[in-house]
N, C-alpha and C. Protein backbone atom coordinates (compact mmCIF):
# COMPACT_ATOMS: atom_id res chain seq x y z
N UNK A 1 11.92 78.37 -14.80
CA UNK A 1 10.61 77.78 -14.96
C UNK A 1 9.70 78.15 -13.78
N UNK A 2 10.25 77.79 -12.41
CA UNK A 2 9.83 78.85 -11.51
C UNK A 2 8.63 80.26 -11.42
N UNK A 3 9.39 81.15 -12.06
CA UNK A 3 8.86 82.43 -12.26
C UNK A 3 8.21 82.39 -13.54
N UNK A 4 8.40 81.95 -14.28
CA UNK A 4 7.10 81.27 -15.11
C UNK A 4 6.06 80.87 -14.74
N UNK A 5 5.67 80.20 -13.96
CA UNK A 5 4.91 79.70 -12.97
C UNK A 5 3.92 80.53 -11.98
N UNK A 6 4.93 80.91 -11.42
CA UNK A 6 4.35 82.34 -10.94
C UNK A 6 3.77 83.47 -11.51
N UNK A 7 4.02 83.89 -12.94
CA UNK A 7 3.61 84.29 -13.64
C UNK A 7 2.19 83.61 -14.23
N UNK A 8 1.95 82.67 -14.09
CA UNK A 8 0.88 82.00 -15.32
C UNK A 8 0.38 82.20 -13.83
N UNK A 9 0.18 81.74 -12.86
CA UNK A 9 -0.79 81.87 -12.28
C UNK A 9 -1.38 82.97 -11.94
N UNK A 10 -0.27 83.90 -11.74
CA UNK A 10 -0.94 85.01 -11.28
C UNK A 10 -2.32 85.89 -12.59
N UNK A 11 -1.71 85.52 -13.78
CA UNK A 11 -2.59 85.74 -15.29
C UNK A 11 -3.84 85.07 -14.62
N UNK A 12 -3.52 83.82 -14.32
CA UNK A 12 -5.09 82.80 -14.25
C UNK A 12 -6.05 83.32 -12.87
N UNK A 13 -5.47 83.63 -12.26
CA UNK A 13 -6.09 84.76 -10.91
C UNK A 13 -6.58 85.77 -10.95
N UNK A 14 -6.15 86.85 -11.99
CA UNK A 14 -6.94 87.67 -12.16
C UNK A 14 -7.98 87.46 -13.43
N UNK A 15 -8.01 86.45 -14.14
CA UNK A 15 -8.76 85.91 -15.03
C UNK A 15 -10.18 85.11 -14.30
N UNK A 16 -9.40 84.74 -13.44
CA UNK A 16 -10.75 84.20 -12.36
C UNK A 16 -11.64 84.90 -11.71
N UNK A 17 -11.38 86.00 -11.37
CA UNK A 17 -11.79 87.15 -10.43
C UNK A 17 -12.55 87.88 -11.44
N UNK A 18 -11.94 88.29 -12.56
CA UNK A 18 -12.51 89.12 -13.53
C UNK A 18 -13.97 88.44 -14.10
N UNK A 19 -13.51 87.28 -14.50
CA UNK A 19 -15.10 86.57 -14.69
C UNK A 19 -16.14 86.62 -13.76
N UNK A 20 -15.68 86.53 -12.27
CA UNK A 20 -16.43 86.33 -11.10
C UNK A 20 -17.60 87.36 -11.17
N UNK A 21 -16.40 88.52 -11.60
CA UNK A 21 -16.65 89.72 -11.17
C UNK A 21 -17.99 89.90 -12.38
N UNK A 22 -17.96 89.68 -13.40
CA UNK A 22 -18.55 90.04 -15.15
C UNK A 22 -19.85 89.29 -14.30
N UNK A 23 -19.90 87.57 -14.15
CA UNK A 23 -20.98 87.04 -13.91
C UNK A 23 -22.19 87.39 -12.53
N UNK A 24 -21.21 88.59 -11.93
CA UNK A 24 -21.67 88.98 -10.27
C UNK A 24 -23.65 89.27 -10.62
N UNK A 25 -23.89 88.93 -9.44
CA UNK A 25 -25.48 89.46 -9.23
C UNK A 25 -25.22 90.48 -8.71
N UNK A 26 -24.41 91.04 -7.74
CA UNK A 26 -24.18 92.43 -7.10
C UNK A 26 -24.63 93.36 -8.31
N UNK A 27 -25.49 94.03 -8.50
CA UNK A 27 -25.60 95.14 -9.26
C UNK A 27 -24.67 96.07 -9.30
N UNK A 28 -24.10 96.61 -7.49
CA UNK A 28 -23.19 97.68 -7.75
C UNK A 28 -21.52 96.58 -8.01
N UNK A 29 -21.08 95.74 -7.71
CA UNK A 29 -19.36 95.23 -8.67
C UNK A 29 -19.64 94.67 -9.51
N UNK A 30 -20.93 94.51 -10.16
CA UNK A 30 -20.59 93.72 -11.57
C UNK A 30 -20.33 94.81 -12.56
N UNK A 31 -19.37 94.09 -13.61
CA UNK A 31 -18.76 95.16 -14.87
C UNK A 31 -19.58 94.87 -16.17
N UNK A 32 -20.38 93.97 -16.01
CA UNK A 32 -21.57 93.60 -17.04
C UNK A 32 -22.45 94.37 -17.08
N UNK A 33 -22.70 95.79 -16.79
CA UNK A 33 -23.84 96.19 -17.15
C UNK A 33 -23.95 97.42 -18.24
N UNK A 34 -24.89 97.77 -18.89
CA UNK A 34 -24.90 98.19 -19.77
C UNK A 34 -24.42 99.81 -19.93
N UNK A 35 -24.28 100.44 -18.62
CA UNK A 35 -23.38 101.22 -18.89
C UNK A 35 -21.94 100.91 -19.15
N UNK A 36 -21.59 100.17 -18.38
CA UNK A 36 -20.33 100.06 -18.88
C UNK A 36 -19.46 99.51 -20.32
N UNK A 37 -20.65 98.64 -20.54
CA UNK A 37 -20.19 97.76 -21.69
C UNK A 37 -20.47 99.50 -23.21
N UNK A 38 -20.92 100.00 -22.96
CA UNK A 38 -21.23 101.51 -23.47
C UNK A 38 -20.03 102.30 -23.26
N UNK A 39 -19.44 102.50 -22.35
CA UNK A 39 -18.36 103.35 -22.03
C UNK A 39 -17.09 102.56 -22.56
N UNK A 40 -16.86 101.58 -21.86
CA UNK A 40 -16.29 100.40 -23.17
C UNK A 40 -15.91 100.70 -24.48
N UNK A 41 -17.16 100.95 -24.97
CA UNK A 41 -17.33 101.06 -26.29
C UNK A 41 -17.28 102.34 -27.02
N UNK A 42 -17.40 103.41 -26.11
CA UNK A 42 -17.06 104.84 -26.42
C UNK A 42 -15.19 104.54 -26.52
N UNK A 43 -15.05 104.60 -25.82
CA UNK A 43 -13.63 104.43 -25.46
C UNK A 43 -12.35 103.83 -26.40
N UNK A 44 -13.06 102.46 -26.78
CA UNK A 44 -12.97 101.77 -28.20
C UNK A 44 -13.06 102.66 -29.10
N UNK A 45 -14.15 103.34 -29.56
CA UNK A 45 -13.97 104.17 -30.64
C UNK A 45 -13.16 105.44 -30.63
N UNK A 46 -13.13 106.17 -29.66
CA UNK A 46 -12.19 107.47 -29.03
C UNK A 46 -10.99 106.63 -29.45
N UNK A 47 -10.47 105.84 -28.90
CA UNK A 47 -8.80 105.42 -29.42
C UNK A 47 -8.86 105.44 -31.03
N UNK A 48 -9.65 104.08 -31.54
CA UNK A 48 -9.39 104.37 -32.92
C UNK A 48 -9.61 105.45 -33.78
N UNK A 49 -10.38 106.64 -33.58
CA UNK A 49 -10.83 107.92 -34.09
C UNK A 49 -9.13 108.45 -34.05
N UNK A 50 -8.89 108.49 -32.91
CA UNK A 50 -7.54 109.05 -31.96
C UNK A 50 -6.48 108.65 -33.03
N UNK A 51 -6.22 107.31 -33.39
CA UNK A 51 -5.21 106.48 -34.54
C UNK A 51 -5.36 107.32 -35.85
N UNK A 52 -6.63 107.47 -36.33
CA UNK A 52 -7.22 107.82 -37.90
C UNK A 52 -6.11 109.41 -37.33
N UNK A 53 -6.65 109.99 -37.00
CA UNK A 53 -6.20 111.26 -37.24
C UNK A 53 -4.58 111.35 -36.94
N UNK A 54 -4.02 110.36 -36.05
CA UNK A 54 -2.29 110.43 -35.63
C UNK A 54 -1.85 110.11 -37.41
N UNK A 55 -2.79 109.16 -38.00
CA UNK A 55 -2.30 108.37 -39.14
C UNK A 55 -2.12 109.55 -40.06
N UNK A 56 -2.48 110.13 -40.25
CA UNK A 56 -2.80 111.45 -40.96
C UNK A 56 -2.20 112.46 -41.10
């Protein structure tokens, strides 16, 4: 139960940070901005394009 423990927190730590990070005013470490959420989304589609054709 222990390392369970250790485990969940460490999930909830970088879950904390990651939001920090999304809600940042820093222009240059925030991951909210619209390039990225774009590249994101290229990326998203490159994999599934990537699936269609393995499927095939």
């Amino acid at each position: 139960m222990f390392f369970l423990a250790i485990g969940v927190g460490a999930i909830l730590q970088v879950v904390w940070e990651m939001t920090d990070l999304i809600r940042g005013d820093d222009s240059l470490a925030s991951v909210g901005t619209p390039v990225n959420a774009a590249a994101f989304l290229f990326g998203a589609v490159f994999m599934y394009v990537t699936g269609l054709f393995i499927a095939l």
